[in-house]
Protein backbone atom coordinates (compact mmCIF):
# COMPACT_ATOMS: atom_id res chain seq x y z
CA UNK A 1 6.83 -3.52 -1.59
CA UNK A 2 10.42 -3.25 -2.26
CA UNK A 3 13.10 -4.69 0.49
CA UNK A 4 16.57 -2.66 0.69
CA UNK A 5 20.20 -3.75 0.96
CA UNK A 6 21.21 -2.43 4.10
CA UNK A 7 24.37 -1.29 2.46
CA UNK A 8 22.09 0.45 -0.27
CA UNK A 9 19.82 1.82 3.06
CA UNK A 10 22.81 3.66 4.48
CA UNK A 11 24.31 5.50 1.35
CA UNK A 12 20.25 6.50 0.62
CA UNK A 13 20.51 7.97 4.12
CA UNK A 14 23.24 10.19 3.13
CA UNK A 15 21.00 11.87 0.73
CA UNK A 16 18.20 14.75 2.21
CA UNK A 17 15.47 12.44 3.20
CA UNK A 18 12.50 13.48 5.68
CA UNK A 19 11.25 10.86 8.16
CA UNK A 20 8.88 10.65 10.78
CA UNK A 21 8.46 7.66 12.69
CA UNK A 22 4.35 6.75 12.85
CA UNK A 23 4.70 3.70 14.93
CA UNK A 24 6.85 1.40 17.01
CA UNK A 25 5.79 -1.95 17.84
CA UNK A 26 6.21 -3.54 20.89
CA UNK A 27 8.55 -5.94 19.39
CA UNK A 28 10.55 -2.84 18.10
CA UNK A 29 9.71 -2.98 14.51
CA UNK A 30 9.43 1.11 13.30
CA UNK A 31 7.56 2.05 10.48
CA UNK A 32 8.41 5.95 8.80
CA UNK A 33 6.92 7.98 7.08
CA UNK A 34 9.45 9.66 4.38
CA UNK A 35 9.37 11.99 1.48
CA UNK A 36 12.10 12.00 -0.72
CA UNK A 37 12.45 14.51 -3.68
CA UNK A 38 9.08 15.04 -4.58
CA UNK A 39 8.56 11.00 -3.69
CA UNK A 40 6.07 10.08 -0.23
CA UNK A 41 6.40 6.41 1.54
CA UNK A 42 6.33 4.46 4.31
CA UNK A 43 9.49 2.34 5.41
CA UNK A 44 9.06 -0.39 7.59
CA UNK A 45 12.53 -0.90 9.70
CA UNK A 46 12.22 -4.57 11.54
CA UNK A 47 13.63 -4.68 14.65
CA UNK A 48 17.28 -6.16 15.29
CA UNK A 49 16.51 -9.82 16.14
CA UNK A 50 14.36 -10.65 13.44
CA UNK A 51 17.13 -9.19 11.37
CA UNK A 52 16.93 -5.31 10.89
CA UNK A 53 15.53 -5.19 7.53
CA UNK A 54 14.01 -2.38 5.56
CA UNK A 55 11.18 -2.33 3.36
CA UNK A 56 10.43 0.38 1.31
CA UNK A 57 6.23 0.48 0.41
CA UNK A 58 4.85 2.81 -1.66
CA UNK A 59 2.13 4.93 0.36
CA UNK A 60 -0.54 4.48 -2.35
CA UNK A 61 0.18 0.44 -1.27
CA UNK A 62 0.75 0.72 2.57
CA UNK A 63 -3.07 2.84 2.35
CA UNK A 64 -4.54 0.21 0.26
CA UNK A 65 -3.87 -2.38 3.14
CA UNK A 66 -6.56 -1.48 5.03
CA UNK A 67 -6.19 -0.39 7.96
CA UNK A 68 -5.88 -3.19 10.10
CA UNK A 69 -2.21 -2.54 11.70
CA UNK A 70 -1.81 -0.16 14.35
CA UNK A 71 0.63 1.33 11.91
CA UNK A 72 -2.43 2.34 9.39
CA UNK A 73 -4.99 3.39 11.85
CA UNK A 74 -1.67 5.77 12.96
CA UNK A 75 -1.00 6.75 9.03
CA UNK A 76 -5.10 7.46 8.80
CA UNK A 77 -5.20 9.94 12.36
CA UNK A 78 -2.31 11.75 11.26
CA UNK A 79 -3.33 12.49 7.63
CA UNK A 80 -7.15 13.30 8.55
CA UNK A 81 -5.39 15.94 11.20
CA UNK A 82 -4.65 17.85 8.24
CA UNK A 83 -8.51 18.81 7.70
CA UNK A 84 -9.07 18.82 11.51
CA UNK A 85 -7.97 22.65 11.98
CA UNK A 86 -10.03 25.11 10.10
C-alpha cells in the first residue's frame, strides 16, 4: 500500500486515468477502482474529516485481504459478473 501526496494525486489526475467508484462508506471514505496504462488498482480516497487522503493498493494486495470489507465483497460481485453472462 502506497499513500499519495495530494499535490502528487492531482497532477496524476491530469493524466488519462479510468475510475470507477466500488464503494462509499457511510462515513464517506470511497474506494476506486482504476486502470492506468496497462496498470489495475484500487484507491482508497478517505473522507474529508479524517483528512482526505489517498492510498494507492495494488489489486493483487487489496484481493489478498480477504474479503472482509464491504469494499471486497463489492470488488469480488463485480469481477465474478464478468463470467455471469454466457
Amino acid at each position: 500500500m502506497e499513500s499519495i501526496d495530494v499535490n502528487k494525486a492531482k497532477a496524476r489526475d491530469a493524466m488519462p486515468t479510468k475510475e470507477r467508484e466500488i464503494y462509499r462508506s457511510e462515513n464517506g471514505d470511497r474506494w476506486l477502482l482504476c486502470r492506468e496504462d496497462n496498470q489495475v488498482f484500487v484507491l482508497h480516497r478517505a473522507n474529508e474529516p479524517s483528512g482526505g487522503k489517498l492510498t494507492h493498493i495494488e489489486l493483487g494486495d487489496f484481493l489478498r485481504k480477504g474479503n472482509a470489507g464491504p469494499e471486497h465483497q463489492v470488488l469480488l460481485r463485480l469481477i465474478g459478473s464478468l463470467v455471469d453472462h454466457e
